[in-house]
Protein backbone atom coordinates (compact mmCIF):
# COMPACT_ATOMS: atom_id res chain seq x y z
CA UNK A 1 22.39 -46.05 3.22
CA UNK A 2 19.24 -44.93 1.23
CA UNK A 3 15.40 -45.37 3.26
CA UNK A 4 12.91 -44.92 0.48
CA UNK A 5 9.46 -44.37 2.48
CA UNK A 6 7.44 -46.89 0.29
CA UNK A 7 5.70 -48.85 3.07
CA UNK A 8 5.58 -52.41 3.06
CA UNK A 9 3.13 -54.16 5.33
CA UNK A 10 5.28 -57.62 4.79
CA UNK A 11 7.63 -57.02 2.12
CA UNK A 12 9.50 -60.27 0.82
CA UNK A 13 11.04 -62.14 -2.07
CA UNK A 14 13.22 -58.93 -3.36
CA UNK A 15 14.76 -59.57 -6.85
CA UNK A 16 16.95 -57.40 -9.54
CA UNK A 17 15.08 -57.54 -13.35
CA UNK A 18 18.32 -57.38 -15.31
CA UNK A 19 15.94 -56.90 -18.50
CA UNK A 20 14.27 -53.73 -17.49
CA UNK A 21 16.88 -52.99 -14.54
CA UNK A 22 14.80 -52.78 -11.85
CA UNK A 23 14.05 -54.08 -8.27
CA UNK A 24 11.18 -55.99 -7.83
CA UNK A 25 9.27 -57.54 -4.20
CA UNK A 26 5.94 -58.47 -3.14
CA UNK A 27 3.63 -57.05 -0.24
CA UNK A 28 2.46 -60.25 0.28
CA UNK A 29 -0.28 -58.82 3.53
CA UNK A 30 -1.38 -56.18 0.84
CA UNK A 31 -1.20 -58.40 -2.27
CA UNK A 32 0.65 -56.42 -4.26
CA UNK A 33 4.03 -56.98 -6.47
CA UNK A 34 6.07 -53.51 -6.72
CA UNK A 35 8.83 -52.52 -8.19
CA UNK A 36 11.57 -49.66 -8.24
CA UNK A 37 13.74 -48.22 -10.64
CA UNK A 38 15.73 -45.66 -9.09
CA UNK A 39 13.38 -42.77 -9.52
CA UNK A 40 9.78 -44.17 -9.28
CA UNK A 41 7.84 -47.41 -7.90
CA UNK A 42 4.84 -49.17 -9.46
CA UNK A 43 2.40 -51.36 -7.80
CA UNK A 44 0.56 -54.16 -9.44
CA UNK A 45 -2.33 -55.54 -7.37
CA UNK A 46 -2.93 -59.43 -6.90
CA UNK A 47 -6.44 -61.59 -6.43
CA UNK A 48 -4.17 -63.66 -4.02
CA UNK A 49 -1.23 -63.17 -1.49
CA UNK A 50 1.72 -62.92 -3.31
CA UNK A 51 4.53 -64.66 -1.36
CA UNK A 52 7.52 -65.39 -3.89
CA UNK A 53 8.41 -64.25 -7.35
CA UNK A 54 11.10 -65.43 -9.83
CA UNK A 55 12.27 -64.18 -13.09
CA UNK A 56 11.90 -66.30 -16.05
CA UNK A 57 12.53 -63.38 -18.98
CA UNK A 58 12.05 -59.35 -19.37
CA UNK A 59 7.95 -59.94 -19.45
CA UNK A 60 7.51 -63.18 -17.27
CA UNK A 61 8.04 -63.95 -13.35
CA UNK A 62 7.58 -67.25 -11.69
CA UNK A 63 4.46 -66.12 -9.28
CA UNK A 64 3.60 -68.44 -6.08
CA UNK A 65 0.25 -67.41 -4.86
CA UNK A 66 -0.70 -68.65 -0.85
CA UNK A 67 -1.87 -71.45 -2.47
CA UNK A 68 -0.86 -71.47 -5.96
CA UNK A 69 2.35 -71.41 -8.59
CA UNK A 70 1.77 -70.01 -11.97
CA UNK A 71 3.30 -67.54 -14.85
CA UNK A 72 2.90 -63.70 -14.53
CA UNK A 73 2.88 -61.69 -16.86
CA UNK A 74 3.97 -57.74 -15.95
CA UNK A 75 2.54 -56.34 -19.46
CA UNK A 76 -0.66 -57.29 -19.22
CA UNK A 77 -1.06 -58.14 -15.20
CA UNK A 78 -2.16 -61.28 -15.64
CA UNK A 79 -1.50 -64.71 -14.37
CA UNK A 80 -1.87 -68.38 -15.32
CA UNK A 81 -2.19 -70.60 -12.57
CA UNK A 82 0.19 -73.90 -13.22
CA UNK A 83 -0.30 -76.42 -9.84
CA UNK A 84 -2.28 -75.52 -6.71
CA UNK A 85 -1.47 -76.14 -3.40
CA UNK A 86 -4.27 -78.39 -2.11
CA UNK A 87 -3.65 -78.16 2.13
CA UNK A 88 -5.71 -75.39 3.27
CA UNK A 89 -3.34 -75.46 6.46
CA UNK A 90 -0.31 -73.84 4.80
CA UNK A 91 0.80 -71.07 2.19
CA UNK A 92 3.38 -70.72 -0.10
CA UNK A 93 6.72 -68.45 1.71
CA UNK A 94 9.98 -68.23 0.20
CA UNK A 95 11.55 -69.29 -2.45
CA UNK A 96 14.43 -69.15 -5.15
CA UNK A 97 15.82 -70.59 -8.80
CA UNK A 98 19.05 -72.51 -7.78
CA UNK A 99 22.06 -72.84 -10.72
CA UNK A 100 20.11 -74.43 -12.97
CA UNK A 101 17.13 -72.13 -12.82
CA UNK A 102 14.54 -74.52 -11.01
CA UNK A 103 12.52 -73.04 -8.37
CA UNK A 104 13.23 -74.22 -5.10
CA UNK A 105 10.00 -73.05 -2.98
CA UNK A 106 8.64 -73.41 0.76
CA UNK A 107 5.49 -73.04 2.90
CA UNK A 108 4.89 -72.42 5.77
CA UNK A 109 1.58 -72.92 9.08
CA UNK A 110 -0.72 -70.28 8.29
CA UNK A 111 -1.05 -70.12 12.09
CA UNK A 112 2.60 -70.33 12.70
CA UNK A 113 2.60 -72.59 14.78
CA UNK A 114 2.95 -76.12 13.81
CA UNK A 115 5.35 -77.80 12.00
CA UNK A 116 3.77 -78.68 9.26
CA UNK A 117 5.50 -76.73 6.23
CA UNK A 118 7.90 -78.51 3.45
CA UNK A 119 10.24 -77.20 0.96
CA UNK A 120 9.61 -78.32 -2.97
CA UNK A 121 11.17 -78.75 -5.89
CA UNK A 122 9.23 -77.62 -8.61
CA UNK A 123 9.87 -78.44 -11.98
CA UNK A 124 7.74 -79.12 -15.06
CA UNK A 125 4.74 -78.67 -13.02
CA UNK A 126 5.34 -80.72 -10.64
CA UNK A 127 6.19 -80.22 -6.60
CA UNK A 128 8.94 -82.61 -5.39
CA UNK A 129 8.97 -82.29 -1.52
CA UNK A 130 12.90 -82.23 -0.39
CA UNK A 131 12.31 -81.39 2.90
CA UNK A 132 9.61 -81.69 5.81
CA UNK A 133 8.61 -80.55 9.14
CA UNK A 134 9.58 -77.01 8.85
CA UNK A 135 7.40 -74.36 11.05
CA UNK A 136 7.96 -71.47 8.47
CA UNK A 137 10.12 -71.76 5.22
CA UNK A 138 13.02 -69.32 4.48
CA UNK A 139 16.11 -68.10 3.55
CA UNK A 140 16.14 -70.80 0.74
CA UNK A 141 19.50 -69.83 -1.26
CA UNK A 142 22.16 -71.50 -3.49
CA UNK A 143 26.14 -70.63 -3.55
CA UNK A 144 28.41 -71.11 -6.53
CA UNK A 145 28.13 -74.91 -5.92
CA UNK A 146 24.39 -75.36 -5.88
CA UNK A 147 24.53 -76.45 -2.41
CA UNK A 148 21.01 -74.83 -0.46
CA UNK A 149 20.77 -72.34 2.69
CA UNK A 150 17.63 -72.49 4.26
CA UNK A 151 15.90 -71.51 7.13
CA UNK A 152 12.83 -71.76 9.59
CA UNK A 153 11.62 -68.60 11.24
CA UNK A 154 9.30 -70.48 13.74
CA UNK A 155 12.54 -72.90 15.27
CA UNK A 156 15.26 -70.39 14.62
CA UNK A 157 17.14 -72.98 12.94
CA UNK A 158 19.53 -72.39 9.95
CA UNK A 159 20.68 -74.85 7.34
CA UNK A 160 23.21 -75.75 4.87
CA UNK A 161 23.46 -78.69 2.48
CA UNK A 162 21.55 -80.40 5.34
CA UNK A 163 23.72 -79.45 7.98
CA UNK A 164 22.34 -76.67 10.88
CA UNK A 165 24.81 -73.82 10.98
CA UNK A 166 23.09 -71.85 13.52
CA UNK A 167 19.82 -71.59 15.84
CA UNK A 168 18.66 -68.20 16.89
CA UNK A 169 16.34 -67.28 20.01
CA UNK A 170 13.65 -64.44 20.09
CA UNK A 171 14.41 -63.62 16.29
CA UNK A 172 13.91 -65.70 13.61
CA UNK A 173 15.88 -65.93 10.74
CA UNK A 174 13.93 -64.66 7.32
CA UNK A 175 14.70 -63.83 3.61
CA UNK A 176 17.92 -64.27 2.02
CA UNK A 177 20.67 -64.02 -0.82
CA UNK A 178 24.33 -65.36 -1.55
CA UNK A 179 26.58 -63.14 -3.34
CA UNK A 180 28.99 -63.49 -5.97
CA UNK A 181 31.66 -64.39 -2.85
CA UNK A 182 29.24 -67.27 -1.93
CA UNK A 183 28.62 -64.96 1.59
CA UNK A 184 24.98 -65.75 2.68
CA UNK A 185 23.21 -62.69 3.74
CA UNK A 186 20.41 -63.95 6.15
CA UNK A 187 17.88 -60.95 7.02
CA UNK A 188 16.96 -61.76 10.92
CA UNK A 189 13.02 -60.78 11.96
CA UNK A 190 13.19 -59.19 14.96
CA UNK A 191 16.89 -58.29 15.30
CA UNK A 192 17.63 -55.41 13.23
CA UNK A 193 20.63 -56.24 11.47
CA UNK A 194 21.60 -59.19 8.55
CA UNK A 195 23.79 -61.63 9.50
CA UNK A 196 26.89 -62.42 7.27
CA UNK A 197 28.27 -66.16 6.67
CA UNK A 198 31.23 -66.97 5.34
CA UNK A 199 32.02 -70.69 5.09
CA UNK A 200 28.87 -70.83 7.45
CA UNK A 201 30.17 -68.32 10.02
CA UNK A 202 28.59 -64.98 10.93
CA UNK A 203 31.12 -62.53 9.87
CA UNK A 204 29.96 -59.60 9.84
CA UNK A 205 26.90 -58.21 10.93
CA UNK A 206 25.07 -55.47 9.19
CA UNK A 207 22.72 -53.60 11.40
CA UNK A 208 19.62 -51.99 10.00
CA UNK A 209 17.23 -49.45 11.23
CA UNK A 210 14.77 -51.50 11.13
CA UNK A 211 13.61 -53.80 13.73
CA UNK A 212 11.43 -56.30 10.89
CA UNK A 213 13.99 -56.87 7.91
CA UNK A 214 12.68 -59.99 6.09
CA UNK A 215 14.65 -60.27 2.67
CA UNK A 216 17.50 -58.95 0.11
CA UNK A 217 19.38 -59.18 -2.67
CA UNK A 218 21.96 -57.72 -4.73
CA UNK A 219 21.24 -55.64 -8.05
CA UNK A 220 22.02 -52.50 -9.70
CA UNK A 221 23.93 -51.78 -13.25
CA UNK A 222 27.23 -52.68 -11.54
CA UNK A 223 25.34 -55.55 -9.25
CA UNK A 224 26.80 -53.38 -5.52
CA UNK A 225 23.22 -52.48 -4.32
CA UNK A 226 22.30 -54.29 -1.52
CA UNK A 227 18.33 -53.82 -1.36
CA UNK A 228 16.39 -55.09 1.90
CA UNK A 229 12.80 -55.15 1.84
CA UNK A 230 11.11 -55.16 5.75
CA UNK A 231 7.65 -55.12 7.54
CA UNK A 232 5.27 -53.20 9.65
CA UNK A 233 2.82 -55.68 10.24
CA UNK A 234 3.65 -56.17 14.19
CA UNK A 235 5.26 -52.19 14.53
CA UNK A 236 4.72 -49.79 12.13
CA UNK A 237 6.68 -46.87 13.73
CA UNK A 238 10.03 -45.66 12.76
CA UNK A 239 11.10 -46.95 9.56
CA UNK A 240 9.67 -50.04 9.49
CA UNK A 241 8.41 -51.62 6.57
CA UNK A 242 10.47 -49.08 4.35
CA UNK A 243 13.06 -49.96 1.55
CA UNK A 244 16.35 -49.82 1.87
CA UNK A 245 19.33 -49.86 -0.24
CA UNK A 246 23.02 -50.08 0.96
């Protein structure tokens, strides 16, 4: 296990650039999207929260703003807006491409409180709502089949292909990935550790030493690093809001 002591004040939506072959995340609290490759991290600063990124080639990233989607650009740090988001109660959260490369994409109650989020579809400009009534969006992932995982933080509630597989209490299940196994690695806020499903059963459990871990994913030349962003927002002692790569 490898800390890096890069401190994230709510690191999320963790991704492996197999162009450039790096890491990349947002800070959403301290709008910035970073990246690692190995050795060194950059930072790129953003006007808005970022809260989800996607790749789309070696240059480009799918980039939801709180209250925006649009096309960034890493050469030039730049960013074209493509649809807004026009309720001021919500942001954008999590999101991923599924099989067929179409971003799948939550929000969430800026308050955290109400139920008031939805998960889209977003394709050709254009946000499909597939699901409703969700407190705060995550975990959205796709196995081999293009079947969805997806969670919400607020209820503790975890879903797949529309079926709830689980319901934690005082911790709330956050970011996510699926791995070449079609295991779903589900990051838990609050509880230290990432859960491990296998035909929708915890596993194993992986315990970090963090108490915040909020997303990961799988990258590397060979594809066996498992990098976990995390947050300091609520406790910034010990490691939290570091990197870390298993």
């Amino acid at each position: 296990m490898i800390i890096l002591n890069n401190i994230n004040k709510l690191g999320e939506s963790c991704l492996w650039n197999k162009y450039d072959e790096k890491f990349y995340w947002v800070d959403i609290i301290d709008k910035k999207i970073k990246s690692y490759d190995g050795n060194n991290f950059k930072e790129f600063s953003t006007e808005k929260m970022p809260c989800c990124i996607t790749l789309i080639d070696q240059h480009k990233f799918n980039l939801a703003l709180e209250d925006s989607i649009g096309v960034y650009d890493i050469r030039n740090n730049s960013y074209n807006k493509q649809v807004s988001l026009l309720d001021n109660n919500v942001r954008f959260n999590d999101g991923k491409l599924n099989n067929n490369n179409v971003l799948h994409i939550g929000t969430m109650d800026r308050n955290e409180k109400e139920y008031i989020g939805k998960i889209y579809k977003y394709k050709n400009n254009y946000l499909e709502i597939i699901k409703e009534d969700i407190g705060i969006s995550n975990g959205i992932s796709f196995d081999s089949t293009n079947r969805m995982y997806y969670s919400d933080s607020l209820s503790g509630k975890l879903f797949y292909d529309n079926n709830m597989i689980n319901q934690y209490n005082d911790i709330g299940p956050d970011g996510a990935c699926v791995d070449t196994n079609d295991n779903y690695y589900s990051c838990l806020w609050g509880g230290s550790r990432i859960d491990v499903y296998c035909n929708q059963i915890v596993e194993q459990q992986i315990q970090l030493p963090v108490k915040y871990p909020t997303c990961c994913c799988y990258g590397g030349k060979d594809m066996n690093k498992l990098f976990i962003t995390s947050a300091s927002i609520i406790d910034n002692s010990n490691n939290n809001g570091k990197i870390i790569i298993i």
